[in-house]
C-alpha atoms as a PDB file:
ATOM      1  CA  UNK A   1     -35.798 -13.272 -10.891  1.00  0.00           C
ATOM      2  CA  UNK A   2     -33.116 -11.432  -9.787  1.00  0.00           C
ATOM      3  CA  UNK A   3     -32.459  -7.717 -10.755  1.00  0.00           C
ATOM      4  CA  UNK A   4     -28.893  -7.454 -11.278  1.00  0.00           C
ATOM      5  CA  UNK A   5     -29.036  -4.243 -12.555  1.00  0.00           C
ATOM      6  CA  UNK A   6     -29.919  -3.181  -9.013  1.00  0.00           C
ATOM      7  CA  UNK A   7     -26.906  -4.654  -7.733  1.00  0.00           C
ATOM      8  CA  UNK A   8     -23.516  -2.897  -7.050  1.00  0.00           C
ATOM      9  CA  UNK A   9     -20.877  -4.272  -9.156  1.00  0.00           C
ATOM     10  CA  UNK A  10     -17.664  -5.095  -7.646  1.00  0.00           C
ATOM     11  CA  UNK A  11     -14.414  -5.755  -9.611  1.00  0.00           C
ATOM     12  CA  UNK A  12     -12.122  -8.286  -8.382  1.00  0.00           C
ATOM     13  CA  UNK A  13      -8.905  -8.891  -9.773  1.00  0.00           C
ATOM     14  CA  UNK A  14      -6.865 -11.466  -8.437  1.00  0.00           C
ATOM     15  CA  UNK A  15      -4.298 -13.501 -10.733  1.00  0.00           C
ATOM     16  CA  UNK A  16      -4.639 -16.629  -8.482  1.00  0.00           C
ATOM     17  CA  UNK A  17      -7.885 -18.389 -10.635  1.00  0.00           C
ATOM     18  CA  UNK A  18      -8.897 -20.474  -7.799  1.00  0.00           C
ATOM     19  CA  UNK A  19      -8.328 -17.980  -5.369  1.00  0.00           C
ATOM     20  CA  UNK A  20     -10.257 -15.548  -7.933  1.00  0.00           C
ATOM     21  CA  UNK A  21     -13.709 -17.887  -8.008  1.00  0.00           C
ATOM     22  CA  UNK A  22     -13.734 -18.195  -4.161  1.00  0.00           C
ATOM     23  CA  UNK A  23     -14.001 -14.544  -4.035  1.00  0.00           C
ATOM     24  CA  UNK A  24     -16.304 -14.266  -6.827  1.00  0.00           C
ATOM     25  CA  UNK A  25     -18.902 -16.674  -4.885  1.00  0.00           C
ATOM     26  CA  UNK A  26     -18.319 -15.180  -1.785  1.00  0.00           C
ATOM     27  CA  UNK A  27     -19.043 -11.948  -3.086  1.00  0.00           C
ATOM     28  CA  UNK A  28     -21.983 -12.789  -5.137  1.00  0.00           C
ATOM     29  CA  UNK A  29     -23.193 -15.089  -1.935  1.00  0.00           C
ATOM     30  CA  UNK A  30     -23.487 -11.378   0.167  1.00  0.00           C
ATOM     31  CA  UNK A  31     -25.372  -9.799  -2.556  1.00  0.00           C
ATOM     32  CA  UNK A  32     -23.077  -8.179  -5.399  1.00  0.00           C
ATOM     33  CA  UNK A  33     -22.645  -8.900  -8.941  1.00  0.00           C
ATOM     34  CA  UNK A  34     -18.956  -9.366  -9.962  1.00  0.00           C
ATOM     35  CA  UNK A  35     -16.653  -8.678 -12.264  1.00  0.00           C
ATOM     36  CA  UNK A  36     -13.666 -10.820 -12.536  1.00  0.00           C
ATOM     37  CA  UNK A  37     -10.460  -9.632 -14.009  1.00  0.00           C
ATOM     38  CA  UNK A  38      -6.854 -11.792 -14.048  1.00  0.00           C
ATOM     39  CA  UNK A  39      -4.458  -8.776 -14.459  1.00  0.00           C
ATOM     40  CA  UNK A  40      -4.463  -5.247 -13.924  1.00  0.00           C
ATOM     41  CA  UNK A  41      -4.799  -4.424 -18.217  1.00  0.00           C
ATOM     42  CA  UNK A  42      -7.761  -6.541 -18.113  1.00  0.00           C
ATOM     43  CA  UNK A  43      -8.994  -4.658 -15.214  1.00  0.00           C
ATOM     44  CA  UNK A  44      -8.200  -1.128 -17.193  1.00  0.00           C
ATOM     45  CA  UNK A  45     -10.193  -2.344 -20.367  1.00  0.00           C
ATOM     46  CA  UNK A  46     -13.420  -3.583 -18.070  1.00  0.00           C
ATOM     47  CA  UNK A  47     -12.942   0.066 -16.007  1.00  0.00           C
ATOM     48  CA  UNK A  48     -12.449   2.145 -19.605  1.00  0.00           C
ATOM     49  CA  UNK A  49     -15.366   0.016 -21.087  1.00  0.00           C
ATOM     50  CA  UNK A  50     -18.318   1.558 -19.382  1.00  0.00           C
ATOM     51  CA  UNK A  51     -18.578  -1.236 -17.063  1.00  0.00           C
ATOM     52  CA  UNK A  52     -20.664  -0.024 -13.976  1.00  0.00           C
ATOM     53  CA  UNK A  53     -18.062  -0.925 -11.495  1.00  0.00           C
ATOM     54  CA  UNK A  54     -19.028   0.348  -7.831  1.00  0.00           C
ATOM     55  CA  UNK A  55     -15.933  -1.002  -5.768  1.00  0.00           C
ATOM     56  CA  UNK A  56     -12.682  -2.948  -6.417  1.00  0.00           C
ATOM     57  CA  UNK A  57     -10.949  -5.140  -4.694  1.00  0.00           C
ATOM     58  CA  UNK A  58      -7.264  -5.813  -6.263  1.00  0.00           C
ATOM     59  CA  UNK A  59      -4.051  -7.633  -5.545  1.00  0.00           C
ATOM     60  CA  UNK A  60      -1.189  -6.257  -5.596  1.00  0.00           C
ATOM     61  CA  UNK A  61       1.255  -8.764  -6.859  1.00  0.00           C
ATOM     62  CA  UNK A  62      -0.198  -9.295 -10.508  1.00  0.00           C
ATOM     63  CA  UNK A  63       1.734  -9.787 -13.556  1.00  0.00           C
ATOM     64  CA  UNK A  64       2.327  -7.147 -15.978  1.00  0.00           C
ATOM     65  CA  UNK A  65       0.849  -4.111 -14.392  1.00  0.00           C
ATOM     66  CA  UNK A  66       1.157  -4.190 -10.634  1.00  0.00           C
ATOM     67  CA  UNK A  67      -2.051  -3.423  -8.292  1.00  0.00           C
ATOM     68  CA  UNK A  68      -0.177  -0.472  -6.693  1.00  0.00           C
ATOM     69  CA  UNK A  69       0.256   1.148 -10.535  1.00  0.00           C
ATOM     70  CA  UNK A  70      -3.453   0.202 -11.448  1.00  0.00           C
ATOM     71  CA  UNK A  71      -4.420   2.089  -7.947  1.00  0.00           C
ATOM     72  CA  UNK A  72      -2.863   5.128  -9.158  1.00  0.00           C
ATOM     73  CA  UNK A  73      -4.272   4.971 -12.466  1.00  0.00           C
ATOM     74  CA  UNK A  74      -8.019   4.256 -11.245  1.00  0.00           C
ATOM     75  CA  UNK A  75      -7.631   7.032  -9.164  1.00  0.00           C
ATOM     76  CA  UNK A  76      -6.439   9.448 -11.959  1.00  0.00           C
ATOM     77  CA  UNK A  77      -9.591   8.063 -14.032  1.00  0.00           C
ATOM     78  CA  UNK A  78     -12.400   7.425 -11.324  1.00  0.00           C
ATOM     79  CA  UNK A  79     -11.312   8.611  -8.260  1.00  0.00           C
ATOM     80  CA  UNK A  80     -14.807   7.980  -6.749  1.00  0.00           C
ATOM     81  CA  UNK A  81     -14.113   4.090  -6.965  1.00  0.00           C
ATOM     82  CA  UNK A  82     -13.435   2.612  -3.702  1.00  0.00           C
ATOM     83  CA  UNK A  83     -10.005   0.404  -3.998  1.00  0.00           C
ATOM     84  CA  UNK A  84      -9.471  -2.283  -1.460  1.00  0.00           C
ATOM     85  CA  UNK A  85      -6.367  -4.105  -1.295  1.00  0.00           C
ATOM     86  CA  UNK A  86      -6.672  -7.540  -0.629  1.00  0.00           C
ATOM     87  CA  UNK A  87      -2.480  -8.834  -0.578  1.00  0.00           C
ATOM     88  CA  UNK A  88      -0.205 -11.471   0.663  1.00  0.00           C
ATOM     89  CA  UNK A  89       1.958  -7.881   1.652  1.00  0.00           C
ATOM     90  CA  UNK A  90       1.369  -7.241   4.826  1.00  0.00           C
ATOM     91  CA  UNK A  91       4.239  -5.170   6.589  1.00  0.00           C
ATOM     92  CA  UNK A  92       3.890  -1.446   7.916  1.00  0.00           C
ATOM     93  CA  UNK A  93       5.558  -0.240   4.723  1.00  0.00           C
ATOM     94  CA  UNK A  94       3.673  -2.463   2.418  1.00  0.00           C
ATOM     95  CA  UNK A  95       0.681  -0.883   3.691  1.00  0.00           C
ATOM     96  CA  UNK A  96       1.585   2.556   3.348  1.00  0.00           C
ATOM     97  CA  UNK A  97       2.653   2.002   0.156  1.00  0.00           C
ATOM     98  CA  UNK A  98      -0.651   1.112  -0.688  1.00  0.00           C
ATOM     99  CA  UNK A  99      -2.771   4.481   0.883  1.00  0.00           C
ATOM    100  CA  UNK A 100      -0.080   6.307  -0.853  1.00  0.00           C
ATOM    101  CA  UNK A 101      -0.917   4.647  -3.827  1.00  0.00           C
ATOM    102  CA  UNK A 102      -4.691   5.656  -3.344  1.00  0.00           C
ATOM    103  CA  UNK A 103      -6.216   2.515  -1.805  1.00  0.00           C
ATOM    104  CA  UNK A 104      -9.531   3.283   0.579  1.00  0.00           C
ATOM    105  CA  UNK A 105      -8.310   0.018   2.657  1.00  0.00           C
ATOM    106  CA  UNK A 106      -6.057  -2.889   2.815  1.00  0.00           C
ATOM    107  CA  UNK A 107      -6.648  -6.692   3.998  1.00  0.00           C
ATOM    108  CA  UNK A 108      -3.970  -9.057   4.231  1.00  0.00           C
ATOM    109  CA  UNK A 109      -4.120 -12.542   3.225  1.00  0.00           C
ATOM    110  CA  UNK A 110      -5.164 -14.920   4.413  1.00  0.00           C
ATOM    111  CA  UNK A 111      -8.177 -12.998   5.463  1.00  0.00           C
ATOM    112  CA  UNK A 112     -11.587 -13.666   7.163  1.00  0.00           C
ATOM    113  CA  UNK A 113     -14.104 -13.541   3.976  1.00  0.00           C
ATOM    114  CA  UNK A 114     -16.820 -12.069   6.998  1.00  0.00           C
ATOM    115  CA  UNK A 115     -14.387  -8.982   7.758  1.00  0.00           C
ATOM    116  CA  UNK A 116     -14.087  -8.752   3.857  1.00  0.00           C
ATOM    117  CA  UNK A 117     -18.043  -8.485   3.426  1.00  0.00           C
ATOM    118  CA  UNK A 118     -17.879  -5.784   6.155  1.00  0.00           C
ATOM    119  CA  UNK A 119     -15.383  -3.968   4.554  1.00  0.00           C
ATOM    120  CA  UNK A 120     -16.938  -4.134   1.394  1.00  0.00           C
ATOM    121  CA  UNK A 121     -19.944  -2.736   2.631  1.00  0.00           C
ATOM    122  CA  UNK A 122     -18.565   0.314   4.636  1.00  0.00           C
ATOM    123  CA  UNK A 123     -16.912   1.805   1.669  1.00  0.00           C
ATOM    124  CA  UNK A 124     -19.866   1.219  -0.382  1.00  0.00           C
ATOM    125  CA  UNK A 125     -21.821   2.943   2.403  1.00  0.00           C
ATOM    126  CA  UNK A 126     -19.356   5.818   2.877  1.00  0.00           C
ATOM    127  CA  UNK A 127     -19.372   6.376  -1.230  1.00  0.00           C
ATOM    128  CA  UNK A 128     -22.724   7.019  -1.482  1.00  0.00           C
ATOM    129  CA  UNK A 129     -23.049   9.285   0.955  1.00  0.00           C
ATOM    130  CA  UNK A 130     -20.168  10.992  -0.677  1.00  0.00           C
ATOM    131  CA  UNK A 131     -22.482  11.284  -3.724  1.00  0.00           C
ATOM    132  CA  UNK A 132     -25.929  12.431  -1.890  1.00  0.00           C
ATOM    133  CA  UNK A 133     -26.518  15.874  -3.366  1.00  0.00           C
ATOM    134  CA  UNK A 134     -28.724  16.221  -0.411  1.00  0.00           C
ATOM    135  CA  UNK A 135     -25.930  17.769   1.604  1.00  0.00           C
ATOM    136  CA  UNK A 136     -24.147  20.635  -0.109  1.00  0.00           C
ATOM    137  CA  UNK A 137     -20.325  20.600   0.138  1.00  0.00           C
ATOM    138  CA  UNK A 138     -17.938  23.311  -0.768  1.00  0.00           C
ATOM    139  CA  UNK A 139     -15.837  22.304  -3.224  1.00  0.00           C
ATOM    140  CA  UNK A 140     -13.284  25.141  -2.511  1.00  0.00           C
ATOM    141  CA  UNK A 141     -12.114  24.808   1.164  1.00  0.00           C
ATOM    142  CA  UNK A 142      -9.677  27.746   2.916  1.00  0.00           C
ATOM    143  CA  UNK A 143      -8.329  27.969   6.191  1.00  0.00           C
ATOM    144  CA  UNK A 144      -5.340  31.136   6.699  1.00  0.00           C
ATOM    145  CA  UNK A 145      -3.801  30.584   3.261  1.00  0.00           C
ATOM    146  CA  UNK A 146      -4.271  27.156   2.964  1.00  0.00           C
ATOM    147  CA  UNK A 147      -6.663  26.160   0.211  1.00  0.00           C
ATOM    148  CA  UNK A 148      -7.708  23.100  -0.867  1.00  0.00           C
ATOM    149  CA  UNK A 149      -9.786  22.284  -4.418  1.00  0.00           C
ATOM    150  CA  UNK A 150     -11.588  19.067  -4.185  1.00  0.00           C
ATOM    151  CA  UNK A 151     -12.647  18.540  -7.826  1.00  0.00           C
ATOM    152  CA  UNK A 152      -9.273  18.957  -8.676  1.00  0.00           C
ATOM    153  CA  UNK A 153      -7.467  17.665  -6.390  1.00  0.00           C
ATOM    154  CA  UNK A 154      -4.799  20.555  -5.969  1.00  0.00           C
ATOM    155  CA  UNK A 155      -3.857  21.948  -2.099  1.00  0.00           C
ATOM    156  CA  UNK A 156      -1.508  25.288  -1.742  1.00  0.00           C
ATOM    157  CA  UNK A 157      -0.251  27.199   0.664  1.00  0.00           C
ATOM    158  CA  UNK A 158       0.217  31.009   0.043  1.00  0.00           C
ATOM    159  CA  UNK A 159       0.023  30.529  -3.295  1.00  0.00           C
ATOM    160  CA  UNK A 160       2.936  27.611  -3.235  1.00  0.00           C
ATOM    161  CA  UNK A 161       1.759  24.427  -4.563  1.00  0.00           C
ATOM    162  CA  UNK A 162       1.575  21.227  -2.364  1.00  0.00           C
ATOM    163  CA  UNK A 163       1.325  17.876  -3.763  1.00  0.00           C
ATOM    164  CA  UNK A 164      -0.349  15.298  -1.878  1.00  0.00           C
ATOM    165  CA  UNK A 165      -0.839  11.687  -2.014  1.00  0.00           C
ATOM    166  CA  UNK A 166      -4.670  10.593  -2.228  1.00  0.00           C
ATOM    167  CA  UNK A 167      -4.602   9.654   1.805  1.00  0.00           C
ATOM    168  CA  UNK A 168      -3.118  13.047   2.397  1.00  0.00           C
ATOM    169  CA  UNK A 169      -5.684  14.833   0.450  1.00  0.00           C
ATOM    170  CA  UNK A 170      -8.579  12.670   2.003  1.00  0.00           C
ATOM    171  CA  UNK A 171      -7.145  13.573   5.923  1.00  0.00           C
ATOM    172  CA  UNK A 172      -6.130  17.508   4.768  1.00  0.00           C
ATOM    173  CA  UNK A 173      -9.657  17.783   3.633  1.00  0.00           C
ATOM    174  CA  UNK A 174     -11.782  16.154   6.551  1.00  0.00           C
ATOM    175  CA  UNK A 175      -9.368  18.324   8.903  1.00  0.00           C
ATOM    176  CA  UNK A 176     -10.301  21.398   7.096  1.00  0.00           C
ATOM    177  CA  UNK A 177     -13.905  20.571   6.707  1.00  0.00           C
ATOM    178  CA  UNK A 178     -13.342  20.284  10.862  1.00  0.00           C
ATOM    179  CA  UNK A 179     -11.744  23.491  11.365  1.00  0.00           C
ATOM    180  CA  UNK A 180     -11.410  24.599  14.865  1.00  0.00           C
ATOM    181  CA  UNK A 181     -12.586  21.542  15.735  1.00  0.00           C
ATOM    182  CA  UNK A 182     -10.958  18.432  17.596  1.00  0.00           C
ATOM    183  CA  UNK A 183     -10.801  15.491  15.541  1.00  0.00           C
ATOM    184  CA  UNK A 184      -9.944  12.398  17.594  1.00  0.00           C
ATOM    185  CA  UNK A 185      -8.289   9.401  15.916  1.00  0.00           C
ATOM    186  CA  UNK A 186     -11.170   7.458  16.222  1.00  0.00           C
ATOM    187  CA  UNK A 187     -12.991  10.152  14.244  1.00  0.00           C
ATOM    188  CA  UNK A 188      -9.966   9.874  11.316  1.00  0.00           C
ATOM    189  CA  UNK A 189     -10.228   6.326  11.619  1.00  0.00           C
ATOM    190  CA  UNK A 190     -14.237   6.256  10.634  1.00  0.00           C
ATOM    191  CA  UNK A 191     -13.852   8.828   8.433  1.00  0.00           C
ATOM    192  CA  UNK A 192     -10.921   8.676   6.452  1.00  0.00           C
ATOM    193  CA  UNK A 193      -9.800   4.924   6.329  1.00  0.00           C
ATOM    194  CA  UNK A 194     -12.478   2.399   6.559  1.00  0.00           C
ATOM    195  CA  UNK A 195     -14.542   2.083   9.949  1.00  0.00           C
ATOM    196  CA  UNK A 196     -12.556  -1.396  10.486  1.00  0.00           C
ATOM    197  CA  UNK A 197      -9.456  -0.124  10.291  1.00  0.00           C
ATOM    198  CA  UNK A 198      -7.192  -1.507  12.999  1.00  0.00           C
ATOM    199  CA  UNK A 199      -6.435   1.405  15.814  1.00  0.00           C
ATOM    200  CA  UNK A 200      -3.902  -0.252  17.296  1.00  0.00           C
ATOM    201  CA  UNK A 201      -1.586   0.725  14.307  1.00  0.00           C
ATOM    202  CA  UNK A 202       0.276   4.029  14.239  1.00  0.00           C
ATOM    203  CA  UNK A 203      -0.785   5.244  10.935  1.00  0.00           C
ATOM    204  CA  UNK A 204      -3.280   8.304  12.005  1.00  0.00           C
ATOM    205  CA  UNK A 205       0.317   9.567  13.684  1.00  0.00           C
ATOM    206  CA  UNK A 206       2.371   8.531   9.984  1.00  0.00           C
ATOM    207  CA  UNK A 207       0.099  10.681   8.040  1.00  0.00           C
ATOM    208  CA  UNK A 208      -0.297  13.657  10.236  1.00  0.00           C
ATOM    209  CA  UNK A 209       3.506  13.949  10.574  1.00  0.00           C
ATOM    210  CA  UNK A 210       3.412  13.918   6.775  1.00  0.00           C
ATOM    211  CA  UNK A 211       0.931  16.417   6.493  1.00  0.00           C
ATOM    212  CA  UNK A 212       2.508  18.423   8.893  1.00  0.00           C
ATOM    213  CA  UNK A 213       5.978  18.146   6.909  1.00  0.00           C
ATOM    214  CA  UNK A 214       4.124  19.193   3.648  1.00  0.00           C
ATOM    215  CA  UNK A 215       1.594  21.997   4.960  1.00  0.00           C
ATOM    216  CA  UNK A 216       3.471  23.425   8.391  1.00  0.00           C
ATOM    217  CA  UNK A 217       6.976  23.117   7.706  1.00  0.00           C
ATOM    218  CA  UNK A 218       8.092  26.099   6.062  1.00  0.00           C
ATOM    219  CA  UNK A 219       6.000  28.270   7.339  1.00  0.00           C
ATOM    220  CA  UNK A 220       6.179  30.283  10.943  1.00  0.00           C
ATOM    221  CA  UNK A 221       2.245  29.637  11.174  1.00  0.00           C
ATOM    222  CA  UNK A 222       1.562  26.371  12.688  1.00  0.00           C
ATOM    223  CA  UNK A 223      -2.098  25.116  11.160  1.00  0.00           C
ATOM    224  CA  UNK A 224      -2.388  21.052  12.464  1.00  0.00           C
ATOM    225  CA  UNK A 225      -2.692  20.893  16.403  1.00  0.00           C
ATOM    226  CA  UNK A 226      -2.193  18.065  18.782  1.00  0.00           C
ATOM    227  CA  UNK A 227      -4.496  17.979  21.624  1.00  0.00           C
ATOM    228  CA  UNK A 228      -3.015  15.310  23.992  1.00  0.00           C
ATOM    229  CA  UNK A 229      -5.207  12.973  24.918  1.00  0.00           C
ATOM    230  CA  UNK A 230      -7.834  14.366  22.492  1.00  0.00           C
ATOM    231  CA  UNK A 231      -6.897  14.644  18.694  1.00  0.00           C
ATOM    232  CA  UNK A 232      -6.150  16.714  16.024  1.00  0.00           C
ATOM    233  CA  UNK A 233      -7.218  20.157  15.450  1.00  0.00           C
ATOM    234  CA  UNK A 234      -6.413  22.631  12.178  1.00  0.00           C
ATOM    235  CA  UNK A 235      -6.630  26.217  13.139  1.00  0.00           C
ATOM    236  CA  UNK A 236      -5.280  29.686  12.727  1.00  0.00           C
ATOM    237  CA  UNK A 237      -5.304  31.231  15.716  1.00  0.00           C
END
C-alpha cells in the first residue's frame, strides 16, 4: 500500500482539463501525489487550506487571476514554495516577467514531460536543503553598508531602502553569502535558477545589470565585480 503521506505534494494548476490530467499522471507516474487546481482562486483556497503543498507548477494564462499575480501572492504567503512556470509564453520578456514575478523556473510549452520530472526534482532537492537546520545560516548578511535580512526580505544600502524583486533578492544574497569570492555563471546558474536552466541565454548578465542599477548606482563605492572570463565577485575593497 502506498504511503502517500510520504510523498511530496505538487500543485498543478493548469486551466486546459485535458492538458491538466496528462500532467497529473505524469506526475503521479514519477512518484508525487498531486493536487489539481483549474484557476489561480482555486489554487489560493487549496494553498490557504493547510494543504501540504511541496512545489507548484502553474500556467500563466488562467482565467480570473493570472499565474504571474498568483506567483506574487504565493510568494508573499509561502515564499519557501518552489513555483515553476509551465506556459505557452515563451519570449525573453515573457520570461523575465515571470522571475520577476517570483517563479524558481520556467518551461515553455510544448515541453518534454522528462525535462519536467528533472526540473521538478531539482527544486525539490534544492528546497530541502534550504530547510536542513544542519547547516547554520545567518539570517542577517552585511557587506560595506549593504545589508541584507533574509526572513524579511528587506536589502539597504547605508541605511536607504532597496526593493528587490524575488530573483534579485535570491542572486544579492548568494553573492553576499560569496563575498570576496568569484562566482561564475555556471555557479548562479546551479544555484540561483534551477540546475537546467539554459546557459546559452543572457539572463545571469539581465539581472546583474539590475542589481548593479539598484545596489551600485548611486553610490561612489562599486560592490558587484566582473571578472572577465571568470564571474562575478561582491567586494569592498
Amino acid at each position: 500500500m502506498i504511503n502517500f503521506a510520504c510523498m511530496e505534494h505538487i500543485l498543478v494548476i493548469e486551466d486546459d482539463r485535458r492538458l491538466a490530467m496528462l500532467l497529473r499522471t505524469g506526475i503521479e507516474e514519477a512518484g508525487y501525489q498531486v493536487l489539481l487546481s483549474y484557476d489561480a482562486e482555486m489554487a489560493l483556497r487549496l494553498v490557504q487550506g493547510g494543504n501540504a503543498i511541496d512545489l507548484v507548477v502553474s500556467d500563466i494564462i488562467l482565467p480570473g487571476m493570472s499565474g504571474l499575480e498568483l506567483c506574487k501572492r504565493l510568494r508573499q504567503d509561502c515564499p519557501g514554495i518552489p513555483v515553476i512556470m509551465l506556459t505557452a509564453l515563451g519570449t525573453t520578456d515573457d520570461k523575465l516577467e515571470g522571475f520577476d514575478a517570483g517563479a524558481d523556473d520556467y518551461m515553455t510549452k510544448p515541453f518534454d514531460f522528462r525535462e519536467l520530472i528533472a526540473r521538478i526534482g531539482a527544486l525539490l532537492k534544492r528546497a530541502s536543503a534550504h530547510t536542513d537546520g544542519t547547516v547554520h545560516q545567518p539570517k542577517v548578511l552585511k557587506v560595506a553598508d549593504l545589508v541584507l535580512e533574509k526572513d524579511r526580505h528587506e536589502c539597504s544600502r547605508a541605511g536607504n531602502a532597496i526593493k528587490l524583486t524575488p530573483k534579485e533578492f535570491s542572486l544579492l544574497q548568494y553573492l553576499m553569502e560569496n563575498a570576496g569570492r568569484v562566482v561564475s555563471r555556471v555557479d548562479i546558474q546551479e544555484r540561483v535558477w534551477n540546475t537546467h536552466f539554459d546557459t546559452g541565454t543572457n539572463f545571469i548578465d539581465v539581472y546583474i545589470n539590475y542589481l548593479r542599477r539598484k545596489v551600485d548606482k548611486d553610490f561612489n563605492v562599486k560592490l558587484i565585480r566582473t571578472v572577465p572570463g571568470v564571474g562575478f565577485m561582491l567586494a569592498h575593497e
